[in-house]
C-alpha atoms as a PDB file:
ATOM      1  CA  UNK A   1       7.100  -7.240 -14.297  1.00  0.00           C
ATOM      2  CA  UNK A   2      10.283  -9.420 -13.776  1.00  0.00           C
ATOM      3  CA  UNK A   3      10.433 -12.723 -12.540  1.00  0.00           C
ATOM      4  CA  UNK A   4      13.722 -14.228 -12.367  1.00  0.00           C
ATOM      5  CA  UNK A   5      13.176 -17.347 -10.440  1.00  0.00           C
ATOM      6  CA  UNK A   6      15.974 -20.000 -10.523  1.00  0.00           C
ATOM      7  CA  UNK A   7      13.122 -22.886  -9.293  1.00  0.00           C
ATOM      8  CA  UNK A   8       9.604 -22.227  -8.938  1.00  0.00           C
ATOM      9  CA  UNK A   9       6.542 -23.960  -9.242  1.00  0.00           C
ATOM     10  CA  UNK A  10       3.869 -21.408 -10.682  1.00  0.00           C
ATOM     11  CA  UNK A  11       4.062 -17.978  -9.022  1.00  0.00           C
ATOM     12  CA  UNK A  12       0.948 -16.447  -8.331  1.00  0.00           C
ATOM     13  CA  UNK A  13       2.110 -13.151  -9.034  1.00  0.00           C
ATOM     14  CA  UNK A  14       2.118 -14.056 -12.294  1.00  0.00           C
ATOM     15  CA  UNK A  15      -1.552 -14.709 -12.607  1.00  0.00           C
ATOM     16  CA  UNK A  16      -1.898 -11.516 -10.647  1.00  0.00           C
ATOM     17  CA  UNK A  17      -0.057  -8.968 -12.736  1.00  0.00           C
ATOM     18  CA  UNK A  18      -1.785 -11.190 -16.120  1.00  0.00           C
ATOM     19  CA  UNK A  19      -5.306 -10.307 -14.791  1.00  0.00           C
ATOM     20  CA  UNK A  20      -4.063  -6.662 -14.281  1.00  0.00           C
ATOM     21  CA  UNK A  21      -3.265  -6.645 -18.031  1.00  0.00           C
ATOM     22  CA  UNK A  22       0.522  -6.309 -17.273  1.00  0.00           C
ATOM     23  CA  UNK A  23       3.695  -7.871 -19.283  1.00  0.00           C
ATOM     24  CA  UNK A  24       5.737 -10.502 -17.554  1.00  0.00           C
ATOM     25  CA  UNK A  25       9.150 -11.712 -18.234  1.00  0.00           C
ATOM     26  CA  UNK A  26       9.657 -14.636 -16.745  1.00  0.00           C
ATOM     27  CA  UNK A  27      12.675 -17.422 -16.321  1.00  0.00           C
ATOM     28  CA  UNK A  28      11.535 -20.519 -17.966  1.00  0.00           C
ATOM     29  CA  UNK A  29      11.383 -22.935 -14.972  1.00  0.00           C
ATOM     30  CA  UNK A  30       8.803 -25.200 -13.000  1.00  0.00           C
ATOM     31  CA  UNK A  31       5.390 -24.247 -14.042  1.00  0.00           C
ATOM     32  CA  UNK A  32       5.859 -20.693 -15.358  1.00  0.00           C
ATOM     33  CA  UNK A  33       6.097 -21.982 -19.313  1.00  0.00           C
ATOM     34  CA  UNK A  34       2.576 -23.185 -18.512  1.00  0.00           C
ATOM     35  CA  UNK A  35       1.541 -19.690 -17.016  1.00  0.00           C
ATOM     36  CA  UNK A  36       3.344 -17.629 -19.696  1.00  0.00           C
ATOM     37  CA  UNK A  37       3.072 -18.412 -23.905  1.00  0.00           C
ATOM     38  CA  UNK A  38       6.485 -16.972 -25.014  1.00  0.00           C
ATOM     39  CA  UNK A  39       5.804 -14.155 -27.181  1.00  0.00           C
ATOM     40  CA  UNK A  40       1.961 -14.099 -27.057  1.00  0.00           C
ATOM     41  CA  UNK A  41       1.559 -13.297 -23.097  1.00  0.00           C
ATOM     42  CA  UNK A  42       4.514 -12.641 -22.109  1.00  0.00           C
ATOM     43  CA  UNK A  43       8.555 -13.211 -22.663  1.00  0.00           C
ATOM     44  CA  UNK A  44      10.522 -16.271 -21.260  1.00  0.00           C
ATOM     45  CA  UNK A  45      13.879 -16.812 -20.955  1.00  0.00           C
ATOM     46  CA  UNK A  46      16.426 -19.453 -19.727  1.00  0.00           C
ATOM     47  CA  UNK A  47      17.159 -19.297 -16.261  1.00  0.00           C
ATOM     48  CA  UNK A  48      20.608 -18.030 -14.920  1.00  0.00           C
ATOM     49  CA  UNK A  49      20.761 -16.177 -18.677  1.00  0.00           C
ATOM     50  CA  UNK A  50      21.991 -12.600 -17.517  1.00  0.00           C
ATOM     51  CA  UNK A  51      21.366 -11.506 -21.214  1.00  0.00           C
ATOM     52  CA  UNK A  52      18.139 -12.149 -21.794  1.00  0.00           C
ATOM     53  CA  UNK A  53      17.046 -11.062 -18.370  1.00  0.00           C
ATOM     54  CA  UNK A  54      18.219  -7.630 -19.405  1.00  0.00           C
ATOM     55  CA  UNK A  55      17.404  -7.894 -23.064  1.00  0.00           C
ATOM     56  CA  UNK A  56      13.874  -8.485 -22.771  1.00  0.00           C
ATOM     57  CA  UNK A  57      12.600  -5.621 -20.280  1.00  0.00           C
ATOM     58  CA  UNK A  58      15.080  -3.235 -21.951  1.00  0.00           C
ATOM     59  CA  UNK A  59      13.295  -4.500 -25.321  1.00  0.00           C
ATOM     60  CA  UNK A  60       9.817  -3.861 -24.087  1.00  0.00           C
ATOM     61  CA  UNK A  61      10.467  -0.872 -22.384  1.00  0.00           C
ATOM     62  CA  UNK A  62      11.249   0.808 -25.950  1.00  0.00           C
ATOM     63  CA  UNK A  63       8.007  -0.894 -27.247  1.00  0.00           C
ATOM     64  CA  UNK A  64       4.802   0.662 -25.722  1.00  0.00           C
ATOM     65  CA  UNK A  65       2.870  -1.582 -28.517  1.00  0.00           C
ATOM     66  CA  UNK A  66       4.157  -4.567 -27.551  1.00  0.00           C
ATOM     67  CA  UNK A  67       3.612  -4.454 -23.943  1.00  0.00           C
ATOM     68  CA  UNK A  68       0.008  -3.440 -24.552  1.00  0.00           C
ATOM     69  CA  UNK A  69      -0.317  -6.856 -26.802  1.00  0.00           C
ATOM     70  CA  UNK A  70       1.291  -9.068 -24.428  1.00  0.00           C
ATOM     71  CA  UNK A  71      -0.309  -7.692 -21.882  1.00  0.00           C
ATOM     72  CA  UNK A  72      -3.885  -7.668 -23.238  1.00  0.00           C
ATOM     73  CA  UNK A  73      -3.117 -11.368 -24.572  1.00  0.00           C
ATOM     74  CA  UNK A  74      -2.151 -12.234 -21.048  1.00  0.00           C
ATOM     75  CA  UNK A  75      -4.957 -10.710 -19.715  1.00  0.00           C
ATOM     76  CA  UNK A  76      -7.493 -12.531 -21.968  1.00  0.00           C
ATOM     77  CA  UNK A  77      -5.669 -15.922 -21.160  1.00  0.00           C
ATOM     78  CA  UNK A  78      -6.133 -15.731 -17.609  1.00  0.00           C
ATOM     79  CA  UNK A  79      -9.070 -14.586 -17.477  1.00  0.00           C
ATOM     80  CA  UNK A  80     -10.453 -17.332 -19.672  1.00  0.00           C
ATOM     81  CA  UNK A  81      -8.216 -20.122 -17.830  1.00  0.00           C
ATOM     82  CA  UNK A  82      -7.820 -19.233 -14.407  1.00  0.00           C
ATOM     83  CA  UNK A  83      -8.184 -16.038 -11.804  1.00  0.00           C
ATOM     84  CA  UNK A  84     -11.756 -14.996 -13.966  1.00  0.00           C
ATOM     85  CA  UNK A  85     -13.617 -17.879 -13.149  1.00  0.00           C
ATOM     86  CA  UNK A  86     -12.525 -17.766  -9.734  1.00  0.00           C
ATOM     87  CA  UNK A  87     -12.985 -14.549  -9.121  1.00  0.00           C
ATOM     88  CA  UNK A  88     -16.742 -14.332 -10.553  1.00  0.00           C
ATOM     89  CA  UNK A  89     -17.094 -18.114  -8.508  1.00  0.00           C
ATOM     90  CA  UNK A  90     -15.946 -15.859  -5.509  1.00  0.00           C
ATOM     91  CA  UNK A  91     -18.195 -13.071  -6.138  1.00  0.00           C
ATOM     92  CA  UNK A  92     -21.608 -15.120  -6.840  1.00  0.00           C
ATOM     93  CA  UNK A  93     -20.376 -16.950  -2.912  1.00  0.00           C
ATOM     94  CA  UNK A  94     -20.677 -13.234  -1.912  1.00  0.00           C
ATOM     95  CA  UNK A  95     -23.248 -11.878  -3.693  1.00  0.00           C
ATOM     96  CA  UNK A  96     -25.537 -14.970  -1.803  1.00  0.00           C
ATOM     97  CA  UNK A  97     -24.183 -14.578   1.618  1.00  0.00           C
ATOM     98  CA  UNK A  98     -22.803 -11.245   2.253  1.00  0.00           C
ATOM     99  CA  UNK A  99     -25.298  -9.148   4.526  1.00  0.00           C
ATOM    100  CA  UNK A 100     -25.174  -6.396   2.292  1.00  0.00           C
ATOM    101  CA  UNK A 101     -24.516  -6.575  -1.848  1.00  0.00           C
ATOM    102  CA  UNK A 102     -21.211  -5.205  -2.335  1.00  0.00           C
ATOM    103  CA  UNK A 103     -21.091  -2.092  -4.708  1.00  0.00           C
ATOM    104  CA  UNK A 104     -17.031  -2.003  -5.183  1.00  0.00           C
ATOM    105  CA  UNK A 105     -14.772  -4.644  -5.867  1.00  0.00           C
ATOM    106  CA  UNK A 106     -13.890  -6.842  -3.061  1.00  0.00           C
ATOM    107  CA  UNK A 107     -10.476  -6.396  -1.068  1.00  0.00           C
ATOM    108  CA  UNK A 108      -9.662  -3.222  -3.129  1.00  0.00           C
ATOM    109  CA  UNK A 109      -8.820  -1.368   0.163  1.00  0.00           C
ATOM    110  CA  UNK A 110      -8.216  -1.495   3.770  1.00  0.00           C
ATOM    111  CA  UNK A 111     -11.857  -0.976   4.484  1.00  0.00           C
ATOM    112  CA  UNK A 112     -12.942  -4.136   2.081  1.00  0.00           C
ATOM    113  CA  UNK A 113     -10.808  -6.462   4.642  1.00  0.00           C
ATOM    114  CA  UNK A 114     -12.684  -5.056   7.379  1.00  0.00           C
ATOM    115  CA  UNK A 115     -15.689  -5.089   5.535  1.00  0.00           C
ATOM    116  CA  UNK A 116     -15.428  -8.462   4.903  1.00  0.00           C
ATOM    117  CA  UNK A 117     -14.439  -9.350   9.073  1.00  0.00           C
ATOM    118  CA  UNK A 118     -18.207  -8.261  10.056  1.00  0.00           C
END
């Protein structure tokens, strides 16, 4: 994923597509250095650099090894930092209070939201 933001304070789409295991190039602005380790979750680059918002994606998309590492790394640092704890904070909230225990994961589909409006 690509995210070539010019100003930006910390995207949660990046913490999104981390948890999903994906690899994000990202400009270096606002708070995305803090969301992205350059070259061990992700790539970074320099914001308004044309180059390197080309290179990098063309770069991974000839290296299936690489985006599995970065990916996996960013994976493991959210997880451990941010949208993991959360989400299992989230789930033990539902898991006490939800009339029924939930057997799928929560707002996976249309029928979790209404699920979740009873």
């Amino acid at each position: 994923m690509v995210v070539p933001s010019r100003d930006e304070v910390a995207p949660r789409v990046i913490s999104e597509a981390q948890v999903r295991g994906l690899t994000v190039v990202a400009s270096a602005v606002g708070g995305i250095p803090e969301q992205i380790e350059h070259d061990v979750a992700g790539r970074l680059f320099a914001a308004g650099d044309a180059g390197a918002l080309a290179s990098h994606p063309e770069r991974l998309l000839g290296s299936r090894d690489e985006r599995a590492r970065l990916g996996a790394n960013a994976r493991t640092v959210r997880t451990q930092r941010g949208l993991g704890p959360y989400r299992e904070s989230f789930r033990s909230i539902l898991d006490r209070h939800a009339p029924a225990p939930l057997s799928r994961p929560f707002f996976t589909s249309s029928e979790g939201c209404r699920r979740s409006r009873r």
